[in-house]
C-alpha atoms as a PDB file:
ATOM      1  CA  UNK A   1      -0.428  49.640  -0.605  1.00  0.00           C
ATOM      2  CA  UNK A   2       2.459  49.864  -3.264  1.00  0.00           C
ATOM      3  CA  UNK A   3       4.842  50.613  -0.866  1.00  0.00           C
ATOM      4  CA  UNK A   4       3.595  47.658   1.292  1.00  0.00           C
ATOM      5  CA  UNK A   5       4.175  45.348  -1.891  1.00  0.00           C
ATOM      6  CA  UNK A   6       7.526  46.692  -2.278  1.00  0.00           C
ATOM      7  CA  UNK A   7       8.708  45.928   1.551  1.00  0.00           C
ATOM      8  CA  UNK A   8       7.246  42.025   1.393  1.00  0.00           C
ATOM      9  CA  UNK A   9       8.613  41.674  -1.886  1.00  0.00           C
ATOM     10  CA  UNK A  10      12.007  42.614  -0.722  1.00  0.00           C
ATOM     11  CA  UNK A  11      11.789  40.520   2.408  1.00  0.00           C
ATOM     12  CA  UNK A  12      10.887  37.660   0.666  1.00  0.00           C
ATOM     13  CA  UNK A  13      13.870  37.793  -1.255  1.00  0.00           C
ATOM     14  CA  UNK A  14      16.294  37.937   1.243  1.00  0.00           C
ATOM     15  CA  UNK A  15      16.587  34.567   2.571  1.00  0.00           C
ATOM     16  CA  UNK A  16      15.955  32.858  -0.875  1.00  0.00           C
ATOM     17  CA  UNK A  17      19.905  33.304  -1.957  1.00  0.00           C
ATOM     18  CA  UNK A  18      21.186  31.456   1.234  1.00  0.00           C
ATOM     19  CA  UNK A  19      18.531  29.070   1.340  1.00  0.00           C
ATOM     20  CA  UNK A  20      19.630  28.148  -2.130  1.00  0.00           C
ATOM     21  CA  UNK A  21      22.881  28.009  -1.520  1.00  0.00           C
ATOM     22  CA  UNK A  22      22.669  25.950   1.771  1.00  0.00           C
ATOM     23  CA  UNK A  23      20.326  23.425  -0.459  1.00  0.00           C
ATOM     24  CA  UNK A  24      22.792  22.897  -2.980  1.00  0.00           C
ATOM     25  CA  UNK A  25      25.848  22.579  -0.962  1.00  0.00           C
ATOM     26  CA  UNK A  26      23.747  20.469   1.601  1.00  0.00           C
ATOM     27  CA  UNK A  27      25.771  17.055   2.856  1.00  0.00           C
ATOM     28  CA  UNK A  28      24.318  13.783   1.777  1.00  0.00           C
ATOM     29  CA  UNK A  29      22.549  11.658   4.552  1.00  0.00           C
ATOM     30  CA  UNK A  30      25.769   8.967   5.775  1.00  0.00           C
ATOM     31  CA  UNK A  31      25.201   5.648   5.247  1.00  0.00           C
ATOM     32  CA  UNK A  32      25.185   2.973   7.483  1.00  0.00           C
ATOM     33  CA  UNK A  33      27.766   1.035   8.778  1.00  0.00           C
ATOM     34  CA  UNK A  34      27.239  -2.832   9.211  1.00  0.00           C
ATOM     35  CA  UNK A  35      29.083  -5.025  11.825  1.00  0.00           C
ATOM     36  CA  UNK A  36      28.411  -8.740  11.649  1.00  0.00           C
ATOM     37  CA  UNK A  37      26.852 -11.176  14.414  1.00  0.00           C
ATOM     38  CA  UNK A  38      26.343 -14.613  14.827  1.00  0.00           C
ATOM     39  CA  UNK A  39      22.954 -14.852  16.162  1.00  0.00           C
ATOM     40  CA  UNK A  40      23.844 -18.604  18.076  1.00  0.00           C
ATOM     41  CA  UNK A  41      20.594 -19.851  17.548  1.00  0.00           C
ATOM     42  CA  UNK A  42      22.096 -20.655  13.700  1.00  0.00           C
ATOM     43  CA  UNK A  43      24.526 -23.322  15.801  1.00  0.00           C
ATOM     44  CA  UNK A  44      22.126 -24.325  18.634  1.00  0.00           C
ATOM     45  CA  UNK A  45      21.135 -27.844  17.000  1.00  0.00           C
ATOM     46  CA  UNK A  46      24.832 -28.742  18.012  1.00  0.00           C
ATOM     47  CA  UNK A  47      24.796 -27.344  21.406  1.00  0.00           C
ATOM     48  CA  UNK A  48      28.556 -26.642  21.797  1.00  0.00           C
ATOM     49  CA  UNK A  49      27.129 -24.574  25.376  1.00  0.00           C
ATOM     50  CA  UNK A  50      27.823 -20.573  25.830  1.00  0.00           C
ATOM     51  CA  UNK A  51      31.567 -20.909  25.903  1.00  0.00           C
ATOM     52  CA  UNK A  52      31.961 -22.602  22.737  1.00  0.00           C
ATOM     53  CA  UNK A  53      29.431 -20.525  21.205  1.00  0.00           C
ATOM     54  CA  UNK A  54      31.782 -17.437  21.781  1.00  0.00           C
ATOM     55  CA  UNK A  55      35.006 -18.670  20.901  1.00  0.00           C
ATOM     56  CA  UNK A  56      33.378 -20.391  17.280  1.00  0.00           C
ATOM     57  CA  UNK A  57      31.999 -16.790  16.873  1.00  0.00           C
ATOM     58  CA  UNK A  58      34.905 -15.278  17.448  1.00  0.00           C
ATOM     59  CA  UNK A  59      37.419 -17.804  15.307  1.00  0.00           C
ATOM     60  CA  UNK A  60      34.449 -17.407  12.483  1.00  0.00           C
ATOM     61  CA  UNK A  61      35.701 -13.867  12.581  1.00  0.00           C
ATOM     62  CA  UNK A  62      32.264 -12.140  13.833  1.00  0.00           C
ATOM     63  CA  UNK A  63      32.069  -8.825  15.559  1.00  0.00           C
ATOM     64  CA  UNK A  64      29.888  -9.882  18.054  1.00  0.00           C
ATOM     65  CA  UNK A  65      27.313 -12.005  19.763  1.00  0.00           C
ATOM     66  CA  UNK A  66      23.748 -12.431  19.718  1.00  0.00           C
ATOM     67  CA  UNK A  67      23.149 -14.529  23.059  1.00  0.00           C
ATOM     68  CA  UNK A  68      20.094 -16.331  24.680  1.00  0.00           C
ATOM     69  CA  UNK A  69      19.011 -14.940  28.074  1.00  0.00           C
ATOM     70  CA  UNK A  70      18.007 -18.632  29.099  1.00  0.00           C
ATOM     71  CA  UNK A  71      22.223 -19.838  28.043  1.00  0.00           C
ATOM     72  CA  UNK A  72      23.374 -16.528  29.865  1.00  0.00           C
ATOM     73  CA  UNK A  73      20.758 -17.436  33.111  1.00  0.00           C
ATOM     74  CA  UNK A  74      22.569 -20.903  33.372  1.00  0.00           C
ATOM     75  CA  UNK A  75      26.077 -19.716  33.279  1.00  0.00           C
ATOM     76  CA  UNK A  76      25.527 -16.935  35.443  1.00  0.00           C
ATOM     77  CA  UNK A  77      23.987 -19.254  38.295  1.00  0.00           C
ATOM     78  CA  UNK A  78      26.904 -21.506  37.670  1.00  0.00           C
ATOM     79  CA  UNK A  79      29.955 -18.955  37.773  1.00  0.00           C
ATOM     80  CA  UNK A  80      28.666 -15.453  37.606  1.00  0.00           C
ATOM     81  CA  UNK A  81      28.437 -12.975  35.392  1.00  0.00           C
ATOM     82  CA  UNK A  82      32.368 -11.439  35.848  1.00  0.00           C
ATOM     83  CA  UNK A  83      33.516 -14.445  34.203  1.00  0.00           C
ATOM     84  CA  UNK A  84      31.152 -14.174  31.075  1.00  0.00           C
ATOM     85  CA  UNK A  85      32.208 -10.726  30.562  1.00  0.00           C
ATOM     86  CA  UNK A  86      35.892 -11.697  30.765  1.00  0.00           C
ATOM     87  CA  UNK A  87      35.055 -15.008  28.144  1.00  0.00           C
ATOM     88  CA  UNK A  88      33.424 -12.060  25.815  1.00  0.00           C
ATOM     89  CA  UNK A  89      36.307 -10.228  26.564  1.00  0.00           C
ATOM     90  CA  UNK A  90      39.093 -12.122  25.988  1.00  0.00           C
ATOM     91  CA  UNK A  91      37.528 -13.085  22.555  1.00  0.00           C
ATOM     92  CA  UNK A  92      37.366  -9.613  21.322  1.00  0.00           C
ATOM     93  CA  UNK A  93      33.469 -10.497  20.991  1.00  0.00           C
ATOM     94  CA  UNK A  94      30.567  -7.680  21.946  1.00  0.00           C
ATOM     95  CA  UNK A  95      27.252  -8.788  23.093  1.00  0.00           C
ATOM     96  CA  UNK A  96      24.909  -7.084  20.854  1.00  0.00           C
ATOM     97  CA  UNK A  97      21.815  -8.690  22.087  1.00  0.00           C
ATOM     98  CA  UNK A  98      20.155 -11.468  24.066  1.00  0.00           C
ATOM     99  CA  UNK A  99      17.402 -13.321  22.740  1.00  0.00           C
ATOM    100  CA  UNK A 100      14.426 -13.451  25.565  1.00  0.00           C
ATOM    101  CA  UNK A 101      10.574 -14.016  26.205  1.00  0.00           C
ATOM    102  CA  UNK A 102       9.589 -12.173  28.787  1.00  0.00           C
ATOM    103  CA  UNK A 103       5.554 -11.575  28.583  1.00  0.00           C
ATOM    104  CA  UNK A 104       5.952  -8.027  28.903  1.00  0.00           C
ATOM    105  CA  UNK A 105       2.982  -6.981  26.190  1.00  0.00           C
ATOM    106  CA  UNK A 106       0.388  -9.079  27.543  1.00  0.00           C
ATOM    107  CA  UNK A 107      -2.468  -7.661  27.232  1.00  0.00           C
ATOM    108  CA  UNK A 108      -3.673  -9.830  30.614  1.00  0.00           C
ATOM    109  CA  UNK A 109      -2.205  -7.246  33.555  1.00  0.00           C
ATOM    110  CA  UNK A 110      -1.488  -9.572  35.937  1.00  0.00           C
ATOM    111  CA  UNK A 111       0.845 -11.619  33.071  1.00  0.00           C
ATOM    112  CA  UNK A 112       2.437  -7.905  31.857  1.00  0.00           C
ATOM    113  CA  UNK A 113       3.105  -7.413  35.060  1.00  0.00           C
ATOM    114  CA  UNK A 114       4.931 -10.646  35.821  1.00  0.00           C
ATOM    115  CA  UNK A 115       6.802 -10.231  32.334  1.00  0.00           C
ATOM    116  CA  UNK A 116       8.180  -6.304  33.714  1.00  0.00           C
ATOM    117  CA  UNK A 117       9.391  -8.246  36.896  1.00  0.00           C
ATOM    118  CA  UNK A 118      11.104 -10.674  34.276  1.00  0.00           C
ATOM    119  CA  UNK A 119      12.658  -8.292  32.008  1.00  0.00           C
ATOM    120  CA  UNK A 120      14.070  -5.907  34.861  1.00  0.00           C
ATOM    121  CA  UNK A 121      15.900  -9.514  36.086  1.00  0.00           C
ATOM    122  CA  UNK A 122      17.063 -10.133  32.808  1.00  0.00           C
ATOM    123  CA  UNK A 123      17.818  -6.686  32.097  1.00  0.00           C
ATOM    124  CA  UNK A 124      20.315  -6.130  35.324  1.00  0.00           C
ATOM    125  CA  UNK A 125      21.809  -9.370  34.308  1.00  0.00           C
ATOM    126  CA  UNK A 126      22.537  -8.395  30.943  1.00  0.00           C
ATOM    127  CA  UNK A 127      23.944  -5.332  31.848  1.00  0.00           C
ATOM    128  CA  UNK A 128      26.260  -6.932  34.243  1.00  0.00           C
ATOM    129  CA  UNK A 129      27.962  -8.511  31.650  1.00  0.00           C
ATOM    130  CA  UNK A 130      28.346  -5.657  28.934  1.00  0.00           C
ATOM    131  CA  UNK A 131      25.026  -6.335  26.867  1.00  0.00           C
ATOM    132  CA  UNK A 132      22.668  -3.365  26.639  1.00  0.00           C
ATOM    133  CA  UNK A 133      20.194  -4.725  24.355  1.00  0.00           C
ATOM    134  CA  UNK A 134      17.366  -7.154  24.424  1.00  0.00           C
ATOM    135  CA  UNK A 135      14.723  -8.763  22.235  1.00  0.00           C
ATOM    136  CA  UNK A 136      11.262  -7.819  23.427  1.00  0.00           C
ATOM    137  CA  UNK A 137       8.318  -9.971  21.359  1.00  0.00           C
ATOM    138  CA  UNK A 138       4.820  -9.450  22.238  1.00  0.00           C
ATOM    139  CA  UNK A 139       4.740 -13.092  23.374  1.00  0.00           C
ATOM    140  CA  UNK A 140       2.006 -14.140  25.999  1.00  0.00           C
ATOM    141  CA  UNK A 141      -0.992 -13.254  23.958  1.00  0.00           C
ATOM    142  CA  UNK A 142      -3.090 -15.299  22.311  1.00  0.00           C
ATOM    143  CA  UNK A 143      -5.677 -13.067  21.176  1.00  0.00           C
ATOM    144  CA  UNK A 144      -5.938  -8.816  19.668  1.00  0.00           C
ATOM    145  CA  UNK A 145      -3.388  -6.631  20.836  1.00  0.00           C
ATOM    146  CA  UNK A 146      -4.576  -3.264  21.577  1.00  0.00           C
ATOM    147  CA  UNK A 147      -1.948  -1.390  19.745  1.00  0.00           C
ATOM    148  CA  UNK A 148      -1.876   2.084  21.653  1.00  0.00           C
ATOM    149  CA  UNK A 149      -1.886   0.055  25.051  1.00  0.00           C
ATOM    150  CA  UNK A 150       0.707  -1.806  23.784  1.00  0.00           C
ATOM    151  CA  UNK A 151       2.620   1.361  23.113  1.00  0.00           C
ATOM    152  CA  UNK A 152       2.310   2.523  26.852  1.00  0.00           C
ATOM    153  CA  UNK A 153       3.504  -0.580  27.482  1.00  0.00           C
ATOM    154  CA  UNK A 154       6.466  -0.070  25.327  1.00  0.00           C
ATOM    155  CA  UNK A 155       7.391   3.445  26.585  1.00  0.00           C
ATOM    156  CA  UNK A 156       6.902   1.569  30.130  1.00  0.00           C
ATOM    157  CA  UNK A 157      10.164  -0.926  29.175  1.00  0.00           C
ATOM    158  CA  UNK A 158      12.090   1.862  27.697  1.00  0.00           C
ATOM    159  CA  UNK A 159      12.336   3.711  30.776  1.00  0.00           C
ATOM    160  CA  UNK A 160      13.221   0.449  32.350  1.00  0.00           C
ATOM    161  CA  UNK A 161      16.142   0.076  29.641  1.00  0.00           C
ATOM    162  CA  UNK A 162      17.254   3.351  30.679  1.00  0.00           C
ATOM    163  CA  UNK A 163      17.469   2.637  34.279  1.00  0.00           C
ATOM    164  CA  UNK A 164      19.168  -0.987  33.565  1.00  0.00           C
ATOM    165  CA  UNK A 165      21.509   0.695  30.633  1.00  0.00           C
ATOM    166  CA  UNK A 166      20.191  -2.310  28.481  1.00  0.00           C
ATOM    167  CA  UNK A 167      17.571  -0.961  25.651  1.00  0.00           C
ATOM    168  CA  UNK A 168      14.490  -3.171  24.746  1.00  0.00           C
ATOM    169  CA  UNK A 169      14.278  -3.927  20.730  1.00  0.00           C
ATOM    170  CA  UNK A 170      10.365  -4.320  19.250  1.00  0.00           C
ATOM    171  CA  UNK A 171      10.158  -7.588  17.783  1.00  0.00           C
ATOM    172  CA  UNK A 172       7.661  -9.007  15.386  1.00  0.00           C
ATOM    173  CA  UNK A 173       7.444 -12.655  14.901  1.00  0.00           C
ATOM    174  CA  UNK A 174       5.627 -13.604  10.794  1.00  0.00           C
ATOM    175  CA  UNK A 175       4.063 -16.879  11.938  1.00  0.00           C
ATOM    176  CA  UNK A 176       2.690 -15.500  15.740  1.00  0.00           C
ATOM    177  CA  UNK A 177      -0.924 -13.872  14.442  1.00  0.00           C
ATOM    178  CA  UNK A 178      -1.271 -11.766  17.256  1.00  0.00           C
ATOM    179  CA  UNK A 179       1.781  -9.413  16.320  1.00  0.00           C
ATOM    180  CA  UNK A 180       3.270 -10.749  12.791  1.00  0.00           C
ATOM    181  CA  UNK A 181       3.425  -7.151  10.863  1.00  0.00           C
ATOM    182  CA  UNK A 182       5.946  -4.537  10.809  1.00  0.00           C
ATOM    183  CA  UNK A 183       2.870  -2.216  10.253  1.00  0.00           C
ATOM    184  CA  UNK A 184       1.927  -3.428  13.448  1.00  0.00           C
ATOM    185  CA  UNK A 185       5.634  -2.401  15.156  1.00  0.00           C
ATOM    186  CA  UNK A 186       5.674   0.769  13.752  1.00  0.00           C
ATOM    187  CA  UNK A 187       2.685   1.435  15.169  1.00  0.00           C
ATOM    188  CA  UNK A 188       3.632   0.702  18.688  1.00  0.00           C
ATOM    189  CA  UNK A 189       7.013   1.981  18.362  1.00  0.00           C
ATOM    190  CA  UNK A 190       5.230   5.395  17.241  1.00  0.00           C
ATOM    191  CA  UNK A 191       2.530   5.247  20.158  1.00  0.00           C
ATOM    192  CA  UNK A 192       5.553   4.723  22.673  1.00  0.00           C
ATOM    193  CA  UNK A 193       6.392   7.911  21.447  1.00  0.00           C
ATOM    194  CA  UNK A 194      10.047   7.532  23.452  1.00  0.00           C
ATOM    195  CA  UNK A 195      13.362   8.399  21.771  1.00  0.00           C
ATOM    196  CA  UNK A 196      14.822   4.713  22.692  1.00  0.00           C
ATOM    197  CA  UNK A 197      11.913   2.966  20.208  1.00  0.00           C
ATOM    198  CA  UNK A 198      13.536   0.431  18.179  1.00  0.00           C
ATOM    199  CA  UNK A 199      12.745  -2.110  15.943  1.00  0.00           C
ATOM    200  CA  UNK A 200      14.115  -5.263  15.877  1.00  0.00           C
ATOM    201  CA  UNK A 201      13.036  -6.930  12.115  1.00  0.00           C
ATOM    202  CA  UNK A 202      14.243  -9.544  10.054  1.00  0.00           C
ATOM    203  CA  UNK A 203      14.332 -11.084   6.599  1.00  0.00           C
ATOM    204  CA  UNK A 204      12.498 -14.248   6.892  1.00  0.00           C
ATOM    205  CA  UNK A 205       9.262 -12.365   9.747  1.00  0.00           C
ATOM    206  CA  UNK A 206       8.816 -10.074   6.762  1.00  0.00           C
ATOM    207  CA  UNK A 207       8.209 -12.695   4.105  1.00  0.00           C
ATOM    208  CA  UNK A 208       6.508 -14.629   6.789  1.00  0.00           C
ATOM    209  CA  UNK A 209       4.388 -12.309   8.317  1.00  0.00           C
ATOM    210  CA  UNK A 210       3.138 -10.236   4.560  1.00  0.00           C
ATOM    211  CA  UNK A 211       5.348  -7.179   5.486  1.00  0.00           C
ATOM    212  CA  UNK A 212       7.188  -7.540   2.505  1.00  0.00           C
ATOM    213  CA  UNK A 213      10.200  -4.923   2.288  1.00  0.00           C
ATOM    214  CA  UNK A 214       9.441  -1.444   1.360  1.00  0.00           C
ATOM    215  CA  UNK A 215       8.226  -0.641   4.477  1.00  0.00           C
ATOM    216  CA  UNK A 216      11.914  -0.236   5.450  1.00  0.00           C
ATOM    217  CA  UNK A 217      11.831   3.281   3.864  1.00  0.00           C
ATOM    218  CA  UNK A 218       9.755   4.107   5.933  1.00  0.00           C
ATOM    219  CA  UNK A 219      12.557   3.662   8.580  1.00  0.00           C
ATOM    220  CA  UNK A 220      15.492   5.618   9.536  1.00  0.00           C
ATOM    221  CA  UNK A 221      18.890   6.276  11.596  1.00  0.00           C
ATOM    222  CA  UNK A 222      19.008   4.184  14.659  1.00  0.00           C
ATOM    223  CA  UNK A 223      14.922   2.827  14.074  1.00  0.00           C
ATOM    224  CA  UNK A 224      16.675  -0.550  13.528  1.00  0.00           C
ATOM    225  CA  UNK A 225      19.979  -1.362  14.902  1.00  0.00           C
ATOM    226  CA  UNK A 226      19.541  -5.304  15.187  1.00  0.00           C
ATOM    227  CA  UNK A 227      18.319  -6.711  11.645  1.00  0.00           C
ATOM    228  CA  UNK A 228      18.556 -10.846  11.395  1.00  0.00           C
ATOM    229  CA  UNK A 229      19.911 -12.002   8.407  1.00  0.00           C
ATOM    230  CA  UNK A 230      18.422 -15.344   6.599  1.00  0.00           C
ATOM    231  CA  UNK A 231      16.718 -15.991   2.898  1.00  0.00           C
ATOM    232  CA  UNK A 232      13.121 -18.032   2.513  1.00  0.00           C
ATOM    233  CA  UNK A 233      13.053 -20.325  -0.332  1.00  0.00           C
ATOM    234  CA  UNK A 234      10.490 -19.981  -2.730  1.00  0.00           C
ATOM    235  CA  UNK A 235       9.394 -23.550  -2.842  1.00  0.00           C
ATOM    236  CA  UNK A 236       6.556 -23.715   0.111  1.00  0.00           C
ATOM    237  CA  UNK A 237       3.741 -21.610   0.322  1.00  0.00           C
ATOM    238  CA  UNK A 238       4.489 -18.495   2.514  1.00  0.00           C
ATOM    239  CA  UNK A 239       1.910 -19.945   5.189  1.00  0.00           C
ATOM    240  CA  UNK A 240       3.526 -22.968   5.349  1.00  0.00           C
ATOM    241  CA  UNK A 241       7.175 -22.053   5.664  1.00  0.00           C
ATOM    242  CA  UNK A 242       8.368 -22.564   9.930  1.00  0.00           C
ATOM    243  CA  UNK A 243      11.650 -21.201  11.266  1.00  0.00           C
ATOM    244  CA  UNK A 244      13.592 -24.824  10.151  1.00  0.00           C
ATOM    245  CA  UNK A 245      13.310 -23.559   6.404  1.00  0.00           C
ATOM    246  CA  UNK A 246      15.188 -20.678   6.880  1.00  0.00           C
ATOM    247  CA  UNK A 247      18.391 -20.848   4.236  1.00  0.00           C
ATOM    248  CA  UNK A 248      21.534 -18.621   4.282  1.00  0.00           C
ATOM    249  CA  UNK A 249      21.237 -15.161   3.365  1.00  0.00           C
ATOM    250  CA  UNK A 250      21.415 -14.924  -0.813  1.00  0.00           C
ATOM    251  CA  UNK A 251      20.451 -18.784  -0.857  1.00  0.00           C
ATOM    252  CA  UNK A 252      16.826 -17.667  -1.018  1.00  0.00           C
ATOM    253  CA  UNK A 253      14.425 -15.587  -3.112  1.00  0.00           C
ATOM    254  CA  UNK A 254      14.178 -12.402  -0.570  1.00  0.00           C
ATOM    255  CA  UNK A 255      15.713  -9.156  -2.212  1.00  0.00           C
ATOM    256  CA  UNK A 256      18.497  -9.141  -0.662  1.00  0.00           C
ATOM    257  CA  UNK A 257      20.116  -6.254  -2.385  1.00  0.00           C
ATOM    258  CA  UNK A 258      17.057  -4.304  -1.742  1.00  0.00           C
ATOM    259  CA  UNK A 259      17.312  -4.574   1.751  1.00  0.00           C
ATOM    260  CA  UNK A 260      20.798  -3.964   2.712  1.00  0.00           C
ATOM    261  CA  UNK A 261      20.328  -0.794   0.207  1.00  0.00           C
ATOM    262  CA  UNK A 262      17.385   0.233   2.296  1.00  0.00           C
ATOM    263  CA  UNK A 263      19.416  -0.377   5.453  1.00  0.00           C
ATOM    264  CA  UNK A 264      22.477   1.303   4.531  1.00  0.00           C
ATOM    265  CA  UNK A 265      20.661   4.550   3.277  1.00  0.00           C
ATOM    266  CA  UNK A 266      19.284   4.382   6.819  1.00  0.00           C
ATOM    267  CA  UNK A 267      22.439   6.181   8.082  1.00  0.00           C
ATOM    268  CA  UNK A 268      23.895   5.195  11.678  1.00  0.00           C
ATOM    269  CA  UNK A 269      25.170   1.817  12.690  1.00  0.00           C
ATOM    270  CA  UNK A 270      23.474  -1.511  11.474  1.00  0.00           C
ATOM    271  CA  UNK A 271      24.645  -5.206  13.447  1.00  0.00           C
ATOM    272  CA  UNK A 272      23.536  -7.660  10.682  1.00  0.00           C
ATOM    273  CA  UNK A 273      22.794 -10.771  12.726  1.00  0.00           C
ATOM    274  CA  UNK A 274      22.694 -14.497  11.729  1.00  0.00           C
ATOM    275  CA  UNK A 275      19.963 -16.172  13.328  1.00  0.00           C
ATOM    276  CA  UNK A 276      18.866 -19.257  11.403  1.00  0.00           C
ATOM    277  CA  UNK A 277      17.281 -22.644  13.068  1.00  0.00           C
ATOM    278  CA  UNK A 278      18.092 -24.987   9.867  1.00  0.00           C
ATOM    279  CA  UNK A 279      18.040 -28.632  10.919  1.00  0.00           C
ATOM    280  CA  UNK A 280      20.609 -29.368   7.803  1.00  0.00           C
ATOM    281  CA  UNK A 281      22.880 -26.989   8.927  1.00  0.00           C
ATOM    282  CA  UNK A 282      22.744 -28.323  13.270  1.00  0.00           C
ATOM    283  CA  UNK A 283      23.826 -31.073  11.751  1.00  0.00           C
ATOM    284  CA  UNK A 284      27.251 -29.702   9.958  1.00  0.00           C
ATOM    285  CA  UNK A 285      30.465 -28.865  11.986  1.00  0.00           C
ATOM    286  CA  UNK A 286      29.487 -24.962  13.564  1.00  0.00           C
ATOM    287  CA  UNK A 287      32.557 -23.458  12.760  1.00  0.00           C
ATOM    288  CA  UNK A 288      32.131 -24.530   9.134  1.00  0.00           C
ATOM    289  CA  UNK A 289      28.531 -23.071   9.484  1.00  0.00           C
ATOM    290  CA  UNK A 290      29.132 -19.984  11.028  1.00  0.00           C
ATOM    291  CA  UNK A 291      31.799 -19.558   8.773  1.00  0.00           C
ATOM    292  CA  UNK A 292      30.338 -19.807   5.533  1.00  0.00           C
ATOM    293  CA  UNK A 293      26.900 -17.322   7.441  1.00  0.00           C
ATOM    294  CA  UNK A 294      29.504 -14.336   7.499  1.00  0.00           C
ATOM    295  CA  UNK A 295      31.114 -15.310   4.117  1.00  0.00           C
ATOM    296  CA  UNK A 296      27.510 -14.799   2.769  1.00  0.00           C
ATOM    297  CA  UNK A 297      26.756 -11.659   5.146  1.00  0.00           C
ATOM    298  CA  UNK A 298      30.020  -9.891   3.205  1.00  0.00           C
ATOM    299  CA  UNK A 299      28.954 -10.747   0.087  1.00  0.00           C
ATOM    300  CA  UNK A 300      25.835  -9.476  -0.079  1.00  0.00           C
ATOM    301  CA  UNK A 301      26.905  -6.530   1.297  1.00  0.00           C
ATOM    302  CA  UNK A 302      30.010  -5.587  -0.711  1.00  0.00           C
ATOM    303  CA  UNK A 303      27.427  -6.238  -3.760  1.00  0.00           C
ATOM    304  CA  UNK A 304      25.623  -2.811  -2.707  1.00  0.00           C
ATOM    305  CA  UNK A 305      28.954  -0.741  -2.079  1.00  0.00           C
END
């Protein structure tokens, strides 16, 4: 029995000095990197058309794009898709997403099955002109969502995105009852149980919605690669607030710095997206608008390092 104690005790030992060592010589987690979009719904009220909505993005000095399927449908129909890519090309401008509402999560079959149908369209569109992500909301239901079915669903439209080459982004809207949490999300994301999951938040759905923001740690690497960037303002009830109130990022009360620290100690690569629908600003010239988004977007993040 001694001599039983003896042998453990030395093999226990072993692996402790390396272990140690490893541990204390052990490479910090990389932070993100951010690239900045102009999410074009921030300029729609003006409706300068897809063209002008690239080259404003690009002489704003974005990095890329965040495009609506229905403004890519109409150009496509009109002069096909080679000479969108070349427009995004010749701007130096990447697609990083398109904004669409395909019915996809319905929890009706006959609807889900229409919305697949409409996302693999939109999908081989996309693709065809160098975007490989899209929104995907849980729009077209007006009642419960079954969460786990909606995660089948889910790991149904990622293997579509990897047969299209464009991957679907979970999106949770604050104000739309039926899917408003990022509790919710994570929950499907999790049940879809498929390496492509990812999440697709933003600033204002969180406040909306009763997330709030430390559910972000939860969250890491490539979870979120799309966040949208915007501030709430503190001066209407949380209920009561619609997409029109949305401000500039750091014009608000959201934590700001809180966030983009959360983000960044994600690790991988971040596209911080502009997406506002502010009536005052529609109403402004959109180069001066877009402009002074990305001015904001630096900001806040130089503030964190």
């Amino acid at each position: 029995m001694d001599q039983r104690r003896t042998i453990l005790k030395g093999l226990s030992l072993l692996p402790i000095m390396p272990f140690l060592s490893e541990t204390a010589h052990a490479t910090p987690k990389g932070k993100s990197k951010f690239r900045f979009c102009l999410n074009t719904s921030t300029i729609r009220g003006q409706n300068p058309g897809i063209v002008r909505y690239i080259e404003i993005a690009a002489k704003a000095g974005y990095d890329g794009i965040e495009l609506w399927v229905e403004d890519i449908k109409k150009f496509v129909d009109e002069q096909g898709a080679p000479a969108l890519r070349r427009h995004l090309e010749s701007n130096k401008l990447k697609p990083e997403n398109a904004i669409g509402f395909a019915p996809w999560m319905a929890m009706d079959e006959s609807r889900s099955e229409a919305g697949f149908r409409q996302m693999e369209e939109e999908m081989t569109m996309l693709a065809s002109i160098g975007c490989h992500r899209i929104a995907a909301p849980a729009i077209g239901n007006d009642g419960p969502i079954d969460l786990l079915a909606a995660g089948e669903k889910y790991r149904r439209l990622l293997e579509l995105g990897q047969k299209t080459g464009v991957r679907p982004q979970l999106e949770f809207w604050g104000a739309f009852k039926p899917f408003h949490h990022l509790g919710q999300t994570l929950a499907v994301a999790a049940a879809a149980n498929h390496p492509d999951a990812r999440i697709l938040a933003d600033v204002y759905h969180l406040f909306r919605g009763g997330s709030g923001y430390d559910g972000l740690k939860l969250l890491s690497g490539q979870s979120i690669e799309i966040f949208h960037m915007n501030d709430y303002v503190d001066t209407i009830p949380r209920e009561q607030q619609e997409d029109k109130d949305r401000v500039y990022p750091g014009d608000g009360a959201a934590p700001m710095r809180q966030i983009l620290t959360d983000l960044s100690n994600m690790g991988g690569e971040k596209v911080l997206s502009l997406e506002l629908f502010n009536p005052t600003y529609w109403e402004q010239d959109p180069l001066e608008v877009a402009k002074t988004g990305l001015a904001k977007m630096k900001a806040l993040v130089s503030e964190i390092g």
